[in-house]
N, C-alpha and C. Protein backbone atom coordinates (compact mmCIF):
# COMPACT_ATOMS: atom_id res chain seq x y z
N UNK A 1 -21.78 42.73 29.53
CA UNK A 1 -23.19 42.52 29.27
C UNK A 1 -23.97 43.75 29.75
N UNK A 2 -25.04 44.44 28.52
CA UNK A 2 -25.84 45.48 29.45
C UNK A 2 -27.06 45.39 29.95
N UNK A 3 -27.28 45.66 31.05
CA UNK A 3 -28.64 45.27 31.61
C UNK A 3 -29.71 45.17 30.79
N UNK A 4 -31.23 44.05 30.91
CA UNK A 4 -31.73 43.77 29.88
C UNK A 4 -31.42 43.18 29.23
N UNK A 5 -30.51 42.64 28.74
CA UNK A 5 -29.95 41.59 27.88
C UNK A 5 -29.68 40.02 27.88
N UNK A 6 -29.72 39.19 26.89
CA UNK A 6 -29.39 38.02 27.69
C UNK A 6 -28.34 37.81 27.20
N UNK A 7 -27.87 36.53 28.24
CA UNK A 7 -26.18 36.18 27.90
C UNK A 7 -25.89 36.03 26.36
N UNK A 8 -25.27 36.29 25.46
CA UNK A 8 -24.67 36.22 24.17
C UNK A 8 -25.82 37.01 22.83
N UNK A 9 -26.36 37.95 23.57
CA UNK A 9 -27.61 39.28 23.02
C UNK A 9 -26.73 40.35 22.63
N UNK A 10 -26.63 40.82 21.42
CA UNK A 10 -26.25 42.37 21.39
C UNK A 10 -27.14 43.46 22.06
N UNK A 11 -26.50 44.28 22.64
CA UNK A 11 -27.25 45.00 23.49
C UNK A 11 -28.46 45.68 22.09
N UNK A 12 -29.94 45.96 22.97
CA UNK A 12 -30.88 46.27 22.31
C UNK A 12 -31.46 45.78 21.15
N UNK A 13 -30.91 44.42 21.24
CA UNK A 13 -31.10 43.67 19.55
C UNK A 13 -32.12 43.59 19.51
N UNK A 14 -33.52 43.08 20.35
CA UNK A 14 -35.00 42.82 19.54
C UNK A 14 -35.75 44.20 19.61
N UNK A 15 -35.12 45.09 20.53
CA UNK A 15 -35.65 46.66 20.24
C UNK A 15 -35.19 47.09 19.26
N UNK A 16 -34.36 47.13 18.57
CA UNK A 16 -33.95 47.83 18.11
C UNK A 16 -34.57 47.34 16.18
N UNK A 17 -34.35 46.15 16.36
CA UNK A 17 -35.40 45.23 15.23
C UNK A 17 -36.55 46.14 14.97
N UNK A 18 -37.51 45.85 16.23
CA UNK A 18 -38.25 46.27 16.28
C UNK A 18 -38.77 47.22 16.03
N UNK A 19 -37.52 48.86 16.21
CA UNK A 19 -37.73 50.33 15.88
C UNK A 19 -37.75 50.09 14.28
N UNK A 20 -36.73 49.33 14.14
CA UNK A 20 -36.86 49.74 12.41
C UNK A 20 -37.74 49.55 11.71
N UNK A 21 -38.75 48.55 12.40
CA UNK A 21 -40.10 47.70 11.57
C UNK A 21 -41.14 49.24 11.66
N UNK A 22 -41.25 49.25 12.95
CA UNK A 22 -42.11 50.11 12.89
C UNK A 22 -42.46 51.33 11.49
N UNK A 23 -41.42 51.87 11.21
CA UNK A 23 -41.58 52.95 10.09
C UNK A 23 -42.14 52.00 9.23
N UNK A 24 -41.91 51.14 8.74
CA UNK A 24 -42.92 49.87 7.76
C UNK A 24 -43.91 50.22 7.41
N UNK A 25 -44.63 49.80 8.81
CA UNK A 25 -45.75 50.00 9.82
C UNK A 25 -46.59 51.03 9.29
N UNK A 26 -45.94 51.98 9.33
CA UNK A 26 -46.56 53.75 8.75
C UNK A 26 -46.97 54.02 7.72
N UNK A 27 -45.90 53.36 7.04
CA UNK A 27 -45.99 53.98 5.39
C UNK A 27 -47.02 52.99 4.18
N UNK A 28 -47.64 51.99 5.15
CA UNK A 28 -48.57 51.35 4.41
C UNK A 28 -49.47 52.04 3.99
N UNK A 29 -50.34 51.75 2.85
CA UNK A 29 -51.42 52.44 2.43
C UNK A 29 -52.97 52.62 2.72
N UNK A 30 -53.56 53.32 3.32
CA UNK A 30 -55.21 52.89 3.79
C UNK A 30 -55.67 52.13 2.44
N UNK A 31 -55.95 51.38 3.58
CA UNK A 31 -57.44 50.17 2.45
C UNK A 31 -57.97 51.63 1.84
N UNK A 32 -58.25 50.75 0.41
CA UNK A 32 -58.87 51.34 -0.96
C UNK A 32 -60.27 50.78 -0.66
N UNK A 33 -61.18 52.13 -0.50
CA UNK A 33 -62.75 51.62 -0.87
C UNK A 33 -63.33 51.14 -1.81
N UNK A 34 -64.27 50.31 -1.86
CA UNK A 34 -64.74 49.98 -3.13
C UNK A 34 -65.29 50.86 -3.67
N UNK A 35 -65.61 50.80 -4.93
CA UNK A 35 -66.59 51.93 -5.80
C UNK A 35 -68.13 51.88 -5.46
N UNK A 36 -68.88 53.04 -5.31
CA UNK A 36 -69.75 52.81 -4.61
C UNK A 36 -70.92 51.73 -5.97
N UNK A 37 -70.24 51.79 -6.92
CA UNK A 37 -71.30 50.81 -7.82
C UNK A 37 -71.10 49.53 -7.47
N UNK A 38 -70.25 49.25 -6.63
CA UNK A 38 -69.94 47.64 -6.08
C UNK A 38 -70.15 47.65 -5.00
N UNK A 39 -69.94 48.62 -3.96
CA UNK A 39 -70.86 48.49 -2.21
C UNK A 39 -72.47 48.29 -2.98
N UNK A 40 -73.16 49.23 -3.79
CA UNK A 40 -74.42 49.47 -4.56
C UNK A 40 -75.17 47.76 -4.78
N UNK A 41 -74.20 47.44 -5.56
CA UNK A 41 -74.28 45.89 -6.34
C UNK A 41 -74.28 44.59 -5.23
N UNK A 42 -73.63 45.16 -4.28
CA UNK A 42 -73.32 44.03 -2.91
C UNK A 42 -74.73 44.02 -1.98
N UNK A 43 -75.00 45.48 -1.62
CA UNK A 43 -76.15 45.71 -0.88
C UNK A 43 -77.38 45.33 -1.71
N UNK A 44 -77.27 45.64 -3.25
CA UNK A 44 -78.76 45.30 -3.69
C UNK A 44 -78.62 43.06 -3.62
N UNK A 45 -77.51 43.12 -4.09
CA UNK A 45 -78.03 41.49 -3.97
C UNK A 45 -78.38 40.65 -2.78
N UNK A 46 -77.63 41.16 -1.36
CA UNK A 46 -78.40 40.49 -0.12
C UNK A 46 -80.20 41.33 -0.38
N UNK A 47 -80.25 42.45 -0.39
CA UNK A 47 -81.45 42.41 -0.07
C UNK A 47 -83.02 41.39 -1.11
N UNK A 48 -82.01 41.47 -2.49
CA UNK A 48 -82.44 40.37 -2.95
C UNK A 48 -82.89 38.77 -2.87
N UNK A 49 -81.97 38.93 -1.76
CA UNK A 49 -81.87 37.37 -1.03
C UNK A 49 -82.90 37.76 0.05
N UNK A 50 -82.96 38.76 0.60
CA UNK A 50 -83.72 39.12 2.13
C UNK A 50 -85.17 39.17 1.89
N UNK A 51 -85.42 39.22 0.15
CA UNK A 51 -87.01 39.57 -0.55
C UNK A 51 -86.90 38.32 -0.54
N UNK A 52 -86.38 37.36 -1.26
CA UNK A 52 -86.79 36.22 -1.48
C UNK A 52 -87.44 35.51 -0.11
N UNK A 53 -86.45 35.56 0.82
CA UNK A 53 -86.46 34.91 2.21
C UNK A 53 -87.54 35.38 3.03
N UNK A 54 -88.78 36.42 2.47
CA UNK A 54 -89.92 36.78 3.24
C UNK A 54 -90.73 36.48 2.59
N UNK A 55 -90.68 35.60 1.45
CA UNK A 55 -91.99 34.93 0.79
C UNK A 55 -92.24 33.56 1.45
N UNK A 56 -91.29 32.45 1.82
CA UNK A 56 -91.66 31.97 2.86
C UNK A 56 -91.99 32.16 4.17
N UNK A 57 -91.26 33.33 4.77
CA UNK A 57 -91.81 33.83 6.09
C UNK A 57 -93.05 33.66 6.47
N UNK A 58 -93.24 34.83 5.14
CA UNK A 58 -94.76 35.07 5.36
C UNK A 58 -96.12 34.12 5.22
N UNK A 59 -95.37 33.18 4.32
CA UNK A 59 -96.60 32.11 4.53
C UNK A 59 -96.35 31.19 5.99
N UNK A 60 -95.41 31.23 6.79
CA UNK A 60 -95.03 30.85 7.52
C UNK A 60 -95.76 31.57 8.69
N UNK A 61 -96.11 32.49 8.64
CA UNK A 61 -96.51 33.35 9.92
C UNK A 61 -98.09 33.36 9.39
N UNK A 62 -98.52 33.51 8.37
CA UNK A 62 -99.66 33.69 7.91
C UNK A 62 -100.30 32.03 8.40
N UNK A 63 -99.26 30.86 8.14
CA UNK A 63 -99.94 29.11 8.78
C UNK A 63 -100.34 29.49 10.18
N UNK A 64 -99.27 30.24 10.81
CA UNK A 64 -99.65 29.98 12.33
C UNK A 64 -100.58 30.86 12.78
N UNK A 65 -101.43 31.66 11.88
CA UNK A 65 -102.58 32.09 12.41
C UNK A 65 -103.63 31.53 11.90
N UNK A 66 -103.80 30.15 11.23
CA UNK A 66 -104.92 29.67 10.69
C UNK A 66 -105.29 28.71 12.12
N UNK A 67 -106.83 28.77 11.85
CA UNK A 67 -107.60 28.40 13.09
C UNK A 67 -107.03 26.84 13.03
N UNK A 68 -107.19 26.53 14.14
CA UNK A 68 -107.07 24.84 14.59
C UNK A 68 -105.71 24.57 14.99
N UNK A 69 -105.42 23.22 15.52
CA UNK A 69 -104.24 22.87 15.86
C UNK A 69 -103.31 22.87 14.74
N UNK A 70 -101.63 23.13 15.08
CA UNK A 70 -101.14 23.19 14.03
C UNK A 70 -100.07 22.35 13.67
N UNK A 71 -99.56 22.20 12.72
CA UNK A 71 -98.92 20.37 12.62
C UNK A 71 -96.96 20.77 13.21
N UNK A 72 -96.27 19.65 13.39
CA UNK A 72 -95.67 20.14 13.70
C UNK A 72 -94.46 20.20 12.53
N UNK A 73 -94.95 20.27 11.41
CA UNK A 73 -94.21 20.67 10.05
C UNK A 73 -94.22 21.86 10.29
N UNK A 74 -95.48 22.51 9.95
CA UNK A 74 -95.58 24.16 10.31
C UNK A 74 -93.80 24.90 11.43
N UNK A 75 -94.03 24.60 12.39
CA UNK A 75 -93.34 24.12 13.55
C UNK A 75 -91.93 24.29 13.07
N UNK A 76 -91.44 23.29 12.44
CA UNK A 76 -90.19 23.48 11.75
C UNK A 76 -89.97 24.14 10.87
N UNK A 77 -90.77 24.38 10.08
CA UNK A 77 -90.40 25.54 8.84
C UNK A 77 -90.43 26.66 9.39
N UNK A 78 -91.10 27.31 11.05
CA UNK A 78 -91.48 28.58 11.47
C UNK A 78 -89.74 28.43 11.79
N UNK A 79 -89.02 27.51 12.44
CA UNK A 79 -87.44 27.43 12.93
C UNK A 79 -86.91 27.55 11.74
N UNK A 80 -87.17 27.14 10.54
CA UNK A 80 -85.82 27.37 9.55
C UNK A 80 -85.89 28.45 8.88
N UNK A 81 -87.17 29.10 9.09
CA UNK A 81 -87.54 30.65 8.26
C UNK A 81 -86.68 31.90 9.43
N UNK A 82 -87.35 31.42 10.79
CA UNK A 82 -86.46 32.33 11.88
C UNK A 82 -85.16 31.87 11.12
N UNK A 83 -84.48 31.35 11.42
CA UNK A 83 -82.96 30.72 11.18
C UNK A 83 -82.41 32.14 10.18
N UNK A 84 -83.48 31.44 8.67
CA UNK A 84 -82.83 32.38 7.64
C UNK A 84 -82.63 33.42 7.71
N UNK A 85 -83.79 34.45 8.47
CA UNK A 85 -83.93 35.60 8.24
C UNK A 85 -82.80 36.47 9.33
N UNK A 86 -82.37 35.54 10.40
CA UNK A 86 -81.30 35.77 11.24
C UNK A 86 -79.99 36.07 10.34
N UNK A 87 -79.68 34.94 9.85
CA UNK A 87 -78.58 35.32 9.11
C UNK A 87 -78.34 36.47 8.12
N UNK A 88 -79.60 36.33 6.95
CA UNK A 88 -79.52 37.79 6.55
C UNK A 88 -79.36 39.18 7.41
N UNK A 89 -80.05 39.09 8.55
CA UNK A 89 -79.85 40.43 8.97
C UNK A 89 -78.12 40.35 9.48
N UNK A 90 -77.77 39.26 10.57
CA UNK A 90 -76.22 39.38 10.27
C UNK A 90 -75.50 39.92 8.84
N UNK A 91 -75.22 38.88 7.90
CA UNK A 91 -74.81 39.41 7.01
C UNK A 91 -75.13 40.93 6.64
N UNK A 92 -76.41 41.36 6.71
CA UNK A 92 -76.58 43.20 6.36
C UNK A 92 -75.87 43.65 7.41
N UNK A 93 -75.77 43.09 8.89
CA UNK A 93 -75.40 43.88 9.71
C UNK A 93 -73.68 44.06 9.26
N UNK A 94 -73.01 42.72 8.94
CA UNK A 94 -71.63 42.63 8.19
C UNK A 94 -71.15 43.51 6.80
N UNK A 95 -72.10 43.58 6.48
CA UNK A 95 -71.53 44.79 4.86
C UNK A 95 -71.16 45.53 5.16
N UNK A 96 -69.58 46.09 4.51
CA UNK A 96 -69.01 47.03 4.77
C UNK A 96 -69.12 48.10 3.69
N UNK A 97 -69.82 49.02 4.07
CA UNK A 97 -70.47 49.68 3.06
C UNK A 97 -69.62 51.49 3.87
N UNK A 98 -69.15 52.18 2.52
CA UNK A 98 -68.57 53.87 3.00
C UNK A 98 -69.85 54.91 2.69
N UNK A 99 -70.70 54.58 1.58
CA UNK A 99 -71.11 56.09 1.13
C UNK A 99 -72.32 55.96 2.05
N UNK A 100 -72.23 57.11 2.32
CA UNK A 100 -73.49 57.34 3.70
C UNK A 100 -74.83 57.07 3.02
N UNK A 101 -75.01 57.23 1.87
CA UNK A 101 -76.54 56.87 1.51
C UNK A 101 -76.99 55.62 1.43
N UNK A 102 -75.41 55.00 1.42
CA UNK A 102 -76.09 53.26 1.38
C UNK A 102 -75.69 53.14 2.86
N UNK A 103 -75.17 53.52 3.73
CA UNK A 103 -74.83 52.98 5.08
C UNK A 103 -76.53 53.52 5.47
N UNK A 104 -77.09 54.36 5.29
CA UNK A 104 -78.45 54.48 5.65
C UNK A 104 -79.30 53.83 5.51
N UNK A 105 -79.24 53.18 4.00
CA UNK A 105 -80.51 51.85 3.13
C UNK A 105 -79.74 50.69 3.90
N UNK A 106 -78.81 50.48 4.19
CA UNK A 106 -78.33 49.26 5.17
C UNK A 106 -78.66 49.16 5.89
N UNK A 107 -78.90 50.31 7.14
CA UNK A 107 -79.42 50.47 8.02
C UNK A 107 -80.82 50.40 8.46
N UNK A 108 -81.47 50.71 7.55
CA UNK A 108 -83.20 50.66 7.66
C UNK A 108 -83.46 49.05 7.22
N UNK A 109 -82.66 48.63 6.31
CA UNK A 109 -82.79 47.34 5.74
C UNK A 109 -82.46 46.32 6.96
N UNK A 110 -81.78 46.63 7.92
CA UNK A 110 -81.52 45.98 8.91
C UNK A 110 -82.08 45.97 10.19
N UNK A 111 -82.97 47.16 10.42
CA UNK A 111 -83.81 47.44 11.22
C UNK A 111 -85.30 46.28 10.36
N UNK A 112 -85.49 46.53 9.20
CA UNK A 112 -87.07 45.93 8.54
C UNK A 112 -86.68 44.09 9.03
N UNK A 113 -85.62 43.86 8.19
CA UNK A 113 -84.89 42.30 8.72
C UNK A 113 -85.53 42.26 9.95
N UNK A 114 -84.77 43.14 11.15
CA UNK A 114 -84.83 42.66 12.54
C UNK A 114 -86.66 42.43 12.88
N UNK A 115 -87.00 43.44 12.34
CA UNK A 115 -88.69 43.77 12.74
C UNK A 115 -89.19 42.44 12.15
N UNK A 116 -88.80 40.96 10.86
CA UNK A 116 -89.43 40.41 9.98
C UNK A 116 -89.04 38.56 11.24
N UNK A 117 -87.76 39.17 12.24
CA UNK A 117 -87.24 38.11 12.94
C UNK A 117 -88.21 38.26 14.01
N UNK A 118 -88.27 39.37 14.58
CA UNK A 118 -88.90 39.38 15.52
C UNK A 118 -90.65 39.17 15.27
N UNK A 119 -91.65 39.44 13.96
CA UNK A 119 -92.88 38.71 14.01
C UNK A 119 -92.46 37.27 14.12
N UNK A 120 -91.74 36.61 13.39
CA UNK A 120 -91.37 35.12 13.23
C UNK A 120 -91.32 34.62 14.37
N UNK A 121 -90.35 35.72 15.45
CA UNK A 121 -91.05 34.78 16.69
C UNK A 121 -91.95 34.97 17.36
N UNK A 122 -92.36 36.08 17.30
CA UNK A 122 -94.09 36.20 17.68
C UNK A 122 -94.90 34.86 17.64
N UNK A 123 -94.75 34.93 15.93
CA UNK A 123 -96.12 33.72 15.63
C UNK A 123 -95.27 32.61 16.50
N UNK A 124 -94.41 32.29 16.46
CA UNK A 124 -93.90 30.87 16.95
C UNK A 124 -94.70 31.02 18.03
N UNK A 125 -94.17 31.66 18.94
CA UNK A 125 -94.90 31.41 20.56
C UNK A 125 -95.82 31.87 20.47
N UNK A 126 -96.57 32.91 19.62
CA UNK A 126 -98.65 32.34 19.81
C UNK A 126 -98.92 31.09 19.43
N UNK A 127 -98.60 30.56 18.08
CA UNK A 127 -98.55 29.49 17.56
C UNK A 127 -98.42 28.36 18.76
N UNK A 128 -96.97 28.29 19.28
CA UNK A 128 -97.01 27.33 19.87
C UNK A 128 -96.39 27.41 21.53
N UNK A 129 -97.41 28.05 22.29
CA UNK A 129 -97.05 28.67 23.52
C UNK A 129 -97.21 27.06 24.50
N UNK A 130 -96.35 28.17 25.59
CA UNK A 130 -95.66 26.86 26.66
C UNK A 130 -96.89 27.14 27.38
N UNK A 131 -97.86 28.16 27.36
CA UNK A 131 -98.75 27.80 28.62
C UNK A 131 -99.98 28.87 28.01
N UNK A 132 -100.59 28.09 27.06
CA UNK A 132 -101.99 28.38 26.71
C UNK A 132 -102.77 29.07 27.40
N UNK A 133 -103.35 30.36 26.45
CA UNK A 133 -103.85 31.65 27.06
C UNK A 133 -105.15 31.73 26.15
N UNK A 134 -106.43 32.01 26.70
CA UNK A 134 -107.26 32.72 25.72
C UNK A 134 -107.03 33.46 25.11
N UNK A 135 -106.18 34.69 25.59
CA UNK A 135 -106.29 36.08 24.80
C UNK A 135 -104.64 35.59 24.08
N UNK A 136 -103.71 34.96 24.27
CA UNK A 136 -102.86 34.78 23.43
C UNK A 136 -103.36 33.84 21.95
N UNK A 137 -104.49 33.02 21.96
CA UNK A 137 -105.11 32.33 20.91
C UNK A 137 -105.54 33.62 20.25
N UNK A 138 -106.48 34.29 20.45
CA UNK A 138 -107.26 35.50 20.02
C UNK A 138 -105.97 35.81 19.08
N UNK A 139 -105.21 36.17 19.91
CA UNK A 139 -103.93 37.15 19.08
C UNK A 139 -103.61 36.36 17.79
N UNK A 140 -103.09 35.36 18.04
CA UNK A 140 -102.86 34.47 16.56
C UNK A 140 -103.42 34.32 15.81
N UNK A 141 -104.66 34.66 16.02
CA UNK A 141 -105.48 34.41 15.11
C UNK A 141 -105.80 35.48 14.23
N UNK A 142 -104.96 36.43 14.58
CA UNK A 142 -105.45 37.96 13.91
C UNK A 142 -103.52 37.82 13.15
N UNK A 143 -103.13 37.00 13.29
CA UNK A 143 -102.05 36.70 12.30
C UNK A 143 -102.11 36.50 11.18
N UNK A 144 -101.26 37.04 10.32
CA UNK A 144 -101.60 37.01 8.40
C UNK A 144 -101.01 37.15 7.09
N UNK A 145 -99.27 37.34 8.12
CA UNK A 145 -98.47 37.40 7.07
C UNK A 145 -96.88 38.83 7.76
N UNK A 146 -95.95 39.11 7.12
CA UNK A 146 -95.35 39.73 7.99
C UNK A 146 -95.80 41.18 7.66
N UNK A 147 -96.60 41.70 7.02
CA UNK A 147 -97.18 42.97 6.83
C UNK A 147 -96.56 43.86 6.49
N UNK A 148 -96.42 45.35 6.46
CA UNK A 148 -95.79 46.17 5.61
C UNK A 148 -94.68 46.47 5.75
N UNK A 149 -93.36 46.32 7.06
CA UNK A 149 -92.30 46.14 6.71
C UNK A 149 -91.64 45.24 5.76
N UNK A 150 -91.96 44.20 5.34
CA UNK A 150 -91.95 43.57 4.46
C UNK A 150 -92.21 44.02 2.88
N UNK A 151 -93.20 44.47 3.06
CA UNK A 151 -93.17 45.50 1.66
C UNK A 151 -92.29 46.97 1.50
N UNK A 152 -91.69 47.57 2.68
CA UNK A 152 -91.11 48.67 2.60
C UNK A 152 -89.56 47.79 2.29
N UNK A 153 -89.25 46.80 2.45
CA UNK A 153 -88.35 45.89 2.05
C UNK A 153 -87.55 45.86 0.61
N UNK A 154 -89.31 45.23 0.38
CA UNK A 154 -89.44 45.31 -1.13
C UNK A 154 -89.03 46.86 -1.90
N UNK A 155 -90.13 48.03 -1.38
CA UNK A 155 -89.76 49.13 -1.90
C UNK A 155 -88.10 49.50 -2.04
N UNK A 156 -87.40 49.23 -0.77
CA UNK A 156 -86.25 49.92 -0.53
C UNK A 156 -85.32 48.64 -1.92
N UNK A 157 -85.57 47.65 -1.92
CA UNK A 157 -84.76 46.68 -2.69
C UNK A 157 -84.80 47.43 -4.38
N UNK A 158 -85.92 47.23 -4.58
CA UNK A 158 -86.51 47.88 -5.98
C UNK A 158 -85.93 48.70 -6.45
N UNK A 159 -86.23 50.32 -5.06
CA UNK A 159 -85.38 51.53 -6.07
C UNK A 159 -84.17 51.63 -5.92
N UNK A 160 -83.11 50.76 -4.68
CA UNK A 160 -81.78 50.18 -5.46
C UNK A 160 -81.15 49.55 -6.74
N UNK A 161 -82.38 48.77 -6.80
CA UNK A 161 -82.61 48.38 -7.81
C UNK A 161 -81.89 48.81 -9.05
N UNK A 162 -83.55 49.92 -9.10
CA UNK A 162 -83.29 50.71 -10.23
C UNK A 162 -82.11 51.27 -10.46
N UNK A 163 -81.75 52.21 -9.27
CA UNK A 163 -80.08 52.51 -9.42
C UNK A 163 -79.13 51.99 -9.92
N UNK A 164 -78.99 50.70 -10.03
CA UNK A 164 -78.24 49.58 -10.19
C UNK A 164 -77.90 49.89 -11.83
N UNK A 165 -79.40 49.43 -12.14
CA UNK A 165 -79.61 49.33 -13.43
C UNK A 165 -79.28 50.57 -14.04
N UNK A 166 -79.46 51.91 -13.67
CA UNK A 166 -78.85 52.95 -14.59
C UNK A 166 -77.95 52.98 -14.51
N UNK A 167 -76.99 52.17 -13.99
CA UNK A 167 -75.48 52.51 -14.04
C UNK A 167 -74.89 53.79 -13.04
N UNK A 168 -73.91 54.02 -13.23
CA UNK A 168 -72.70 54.82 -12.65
C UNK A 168 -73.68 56.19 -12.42
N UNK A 169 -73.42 56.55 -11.17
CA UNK A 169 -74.31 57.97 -10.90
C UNK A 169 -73.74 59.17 -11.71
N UNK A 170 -74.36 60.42 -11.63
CA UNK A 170 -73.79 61.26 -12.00
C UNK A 170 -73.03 62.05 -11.49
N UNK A 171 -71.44 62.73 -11.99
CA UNK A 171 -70.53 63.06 -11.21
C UNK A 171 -70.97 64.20 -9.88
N UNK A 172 -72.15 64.81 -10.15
CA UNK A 172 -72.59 65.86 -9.15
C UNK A 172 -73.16 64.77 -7.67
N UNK A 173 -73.00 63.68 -8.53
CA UNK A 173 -73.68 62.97 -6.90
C UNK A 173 -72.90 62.54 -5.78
């Protein structure tokens, strides 16, 4: 018996398994990228979803700055609009995207997301604060909607968009 071994083991048997796997191992092929007209096609349709999902927002943030007490419907729709807009930015944050010009529009797209989560909870807690402030009322009340990240949203969705729609870039690109 040679050391290392157990009783009725050929010497080096699961090493030696093991060496041979390895070369396997090597000669696999790197993952194949997608074509950038399908990273293109992937990124424009979440953000499609991410436009849609700030037309309620925004009336959502725009309720909780209307004067007077506010119901507690408001209340829940301000939680399921946060909710949504969470997930979209996950998911953008999840796209696996190669060509640097869309890892960039991903990137800003995921920064505007984050900026559209974070008013949402703004208004929530002016809206509906644990410990009532004059100058935190004031503030809500100058609430009105999620404002121009929201439209740079839009912009950035659009002239993907367009891209989309002309088809396959040109080989110099």
């Amino acid at each position: 018996m040679t050391p290392g071994t157990a009783p009725g083991q050929q010497p080096g048997g699961p090493l030696r398994r093991a060496a041979r796997l390895l070369p396997n191992l090597r000669r696999r092929p790197a993952p194949v990228r997608p074509p950038r007209a399908a990273q293109l096609r992937a990124l424009t349709a979440l953000l499609d979803e991410a436009v849609a999902a700030q037309t309620p927002a925004d009336r959502v943030v725009a309720a909780c700055g209307e004067p007077g007490p506010l119901s507690g419907q408001t209340a829940q729709e301000a939680g399921r609009q946060c909710m949504a807009l969470h997930r979209l930015h996950a998911r953008m944050r999840d796209l696996q995207l190669t060509e640097s010009d869309l890892v960039r529009a991903q990137e800003y797209a995921g920064r505007l997301l984050a900026y559209d989560q974070w008013m949402m909870r703004e208004a929530m807690d002016l809206a509906f604060p644990t410990n009532p402030h004059p100058s935190g009322e004031a503030a809500r009340l100058h609430l009105n909607g999620l404002g121009r990240p929201a439209d740079d949203l839009r912009r950035l969705r659009d002239a993907l968009r367009a891209e989309c729609d002309r088809g396959p870039a040109s080989p110099g690109r």
